[in-house]
C-alpha atoms as a PDB file:
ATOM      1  CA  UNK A   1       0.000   0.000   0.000  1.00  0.00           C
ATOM      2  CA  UNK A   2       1.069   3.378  -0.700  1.00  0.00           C
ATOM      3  CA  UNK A   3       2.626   3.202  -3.999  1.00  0.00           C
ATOM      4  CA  UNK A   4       1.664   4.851  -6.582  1.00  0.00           C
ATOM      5  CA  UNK A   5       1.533   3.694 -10.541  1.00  0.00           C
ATOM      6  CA  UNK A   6       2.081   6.553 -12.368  1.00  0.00           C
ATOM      7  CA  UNK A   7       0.043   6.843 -16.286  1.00  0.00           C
ATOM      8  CA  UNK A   8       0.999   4.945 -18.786  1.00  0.00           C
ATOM      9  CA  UNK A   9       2.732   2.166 -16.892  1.00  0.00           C
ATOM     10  CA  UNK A  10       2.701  -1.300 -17.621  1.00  0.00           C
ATOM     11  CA  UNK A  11       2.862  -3.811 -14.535  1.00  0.00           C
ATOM     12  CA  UNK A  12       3.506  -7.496 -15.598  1.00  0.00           C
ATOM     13  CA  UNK A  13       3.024  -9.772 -12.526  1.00  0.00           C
ATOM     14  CA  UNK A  14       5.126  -7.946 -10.293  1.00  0.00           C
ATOM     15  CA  UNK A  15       4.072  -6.306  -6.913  1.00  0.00           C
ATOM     16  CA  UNK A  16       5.298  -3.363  -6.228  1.00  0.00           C
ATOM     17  CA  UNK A  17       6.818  -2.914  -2.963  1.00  0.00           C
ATOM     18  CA  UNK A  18       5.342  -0.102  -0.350  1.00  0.00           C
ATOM     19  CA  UNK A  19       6.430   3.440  -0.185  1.00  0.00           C
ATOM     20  CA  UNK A  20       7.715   3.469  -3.663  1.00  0.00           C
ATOM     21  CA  UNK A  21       6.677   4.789  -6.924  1.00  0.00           C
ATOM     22  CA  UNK A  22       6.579   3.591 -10.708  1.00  0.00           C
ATOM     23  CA  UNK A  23       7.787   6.756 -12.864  1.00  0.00           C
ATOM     24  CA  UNK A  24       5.486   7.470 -16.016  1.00  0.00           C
ATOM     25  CA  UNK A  25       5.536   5.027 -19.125  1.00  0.00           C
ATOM     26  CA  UNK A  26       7.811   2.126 -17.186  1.00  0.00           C
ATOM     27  CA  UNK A  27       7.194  -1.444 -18.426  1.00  0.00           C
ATOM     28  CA  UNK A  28       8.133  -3.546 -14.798  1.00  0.00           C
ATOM     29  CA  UNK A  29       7.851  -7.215 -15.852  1.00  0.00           C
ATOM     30  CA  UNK A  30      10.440  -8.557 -13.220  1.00  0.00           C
ATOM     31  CA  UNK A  31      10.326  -8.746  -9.631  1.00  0.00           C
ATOM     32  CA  UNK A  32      13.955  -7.362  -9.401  1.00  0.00           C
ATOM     33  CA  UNK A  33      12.748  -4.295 -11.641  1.00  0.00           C
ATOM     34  CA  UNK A  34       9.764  -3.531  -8.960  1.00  0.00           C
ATOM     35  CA  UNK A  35      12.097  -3.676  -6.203  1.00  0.00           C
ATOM     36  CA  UNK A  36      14.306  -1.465  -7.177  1.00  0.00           C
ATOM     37  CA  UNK A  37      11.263   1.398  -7.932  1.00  0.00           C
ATOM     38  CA  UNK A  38      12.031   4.945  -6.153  1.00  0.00           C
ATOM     39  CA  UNK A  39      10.776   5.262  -2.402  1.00  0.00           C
ATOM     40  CA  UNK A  40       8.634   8.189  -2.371  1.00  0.00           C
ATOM     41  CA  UNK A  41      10.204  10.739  -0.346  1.00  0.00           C
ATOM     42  CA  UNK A  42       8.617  13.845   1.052  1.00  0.00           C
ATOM     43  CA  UNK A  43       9.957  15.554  -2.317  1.00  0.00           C
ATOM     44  CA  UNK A  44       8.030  13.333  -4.385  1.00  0.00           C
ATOM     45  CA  UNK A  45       5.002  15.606  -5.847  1.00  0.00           C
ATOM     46  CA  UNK A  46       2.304  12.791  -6.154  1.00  0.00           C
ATOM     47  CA  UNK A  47       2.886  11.595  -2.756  1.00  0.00           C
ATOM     48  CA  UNK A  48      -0.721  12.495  -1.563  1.00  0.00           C
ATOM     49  CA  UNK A  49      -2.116  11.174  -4.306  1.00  0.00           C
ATOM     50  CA  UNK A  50      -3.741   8.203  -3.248  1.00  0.00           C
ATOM     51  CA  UNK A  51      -5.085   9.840  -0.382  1.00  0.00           C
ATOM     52  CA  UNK A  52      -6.749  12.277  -2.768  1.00  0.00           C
ATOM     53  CA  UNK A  53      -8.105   9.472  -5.318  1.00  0.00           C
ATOM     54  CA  UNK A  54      -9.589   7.973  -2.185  1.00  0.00           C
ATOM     55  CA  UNK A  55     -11.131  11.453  -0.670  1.00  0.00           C
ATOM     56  CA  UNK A  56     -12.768  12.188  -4.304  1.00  0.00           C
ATOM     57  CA  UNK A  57     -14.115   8.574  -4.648  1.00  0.00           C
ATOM     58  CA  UNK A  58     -15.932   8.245  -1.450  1.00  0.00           C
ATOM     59  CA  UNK A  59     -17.497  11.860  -1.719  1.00  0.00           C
ATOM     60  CA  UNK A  60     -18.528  10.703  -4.880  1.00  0.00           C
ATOM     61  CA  UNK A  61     -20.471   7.585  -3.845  1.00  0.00           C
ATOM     62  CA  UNK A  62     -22.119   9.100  -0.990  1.00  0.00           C
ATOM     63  CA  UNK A  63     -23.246  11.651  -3.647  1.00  0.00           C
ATOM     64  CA  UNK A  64     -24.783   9.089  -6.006  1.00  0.00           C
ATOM     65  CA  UNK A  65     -26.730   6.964  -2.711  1.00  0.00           C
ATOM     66  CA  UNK A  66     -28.056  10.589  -1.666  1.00  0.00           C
ATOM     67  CA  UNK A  67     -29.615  10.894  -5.260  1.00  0.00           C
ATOM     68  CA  UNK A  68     -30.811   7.453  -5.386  1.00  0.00           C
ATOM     69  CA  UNK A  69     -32.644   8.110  -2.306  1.00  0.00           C
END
């Protein structure tokens, strides 16, 4: 948990390890590839990211059960 798959990336039955990132575009399709991904670092720009994905989504269902109400 915590990582964060830039767009465009390709993920080939790896797992990507927590705390890091995949940078934009990268085909992983080793395990040794994944584990060696950047840790995201208080630097990294998309850090919050998931956090914000999440926040958006669940404001968005409760939205949709209010109207179906």
């Amino acid at each position: 948990s915590g990582c964060v798959i830039e767009p465009g990336v390709i993920l080939m039955g790896v797992k990507i390890p927590d705390r890091r990132y995949v940078p934009v575009g990268s085909v992983v399709n080793t395990q040794e590839q994944a584990d060696r991904m950047p840790e995201i670092t208080e630097k990294y720009p998309l850090k919050d990211l998931n956090k914000g994905v999440v926040h958006v989504n669940t404001h968005l269902a409760k939205g949709y059960l209010a109207i179906k109400k």
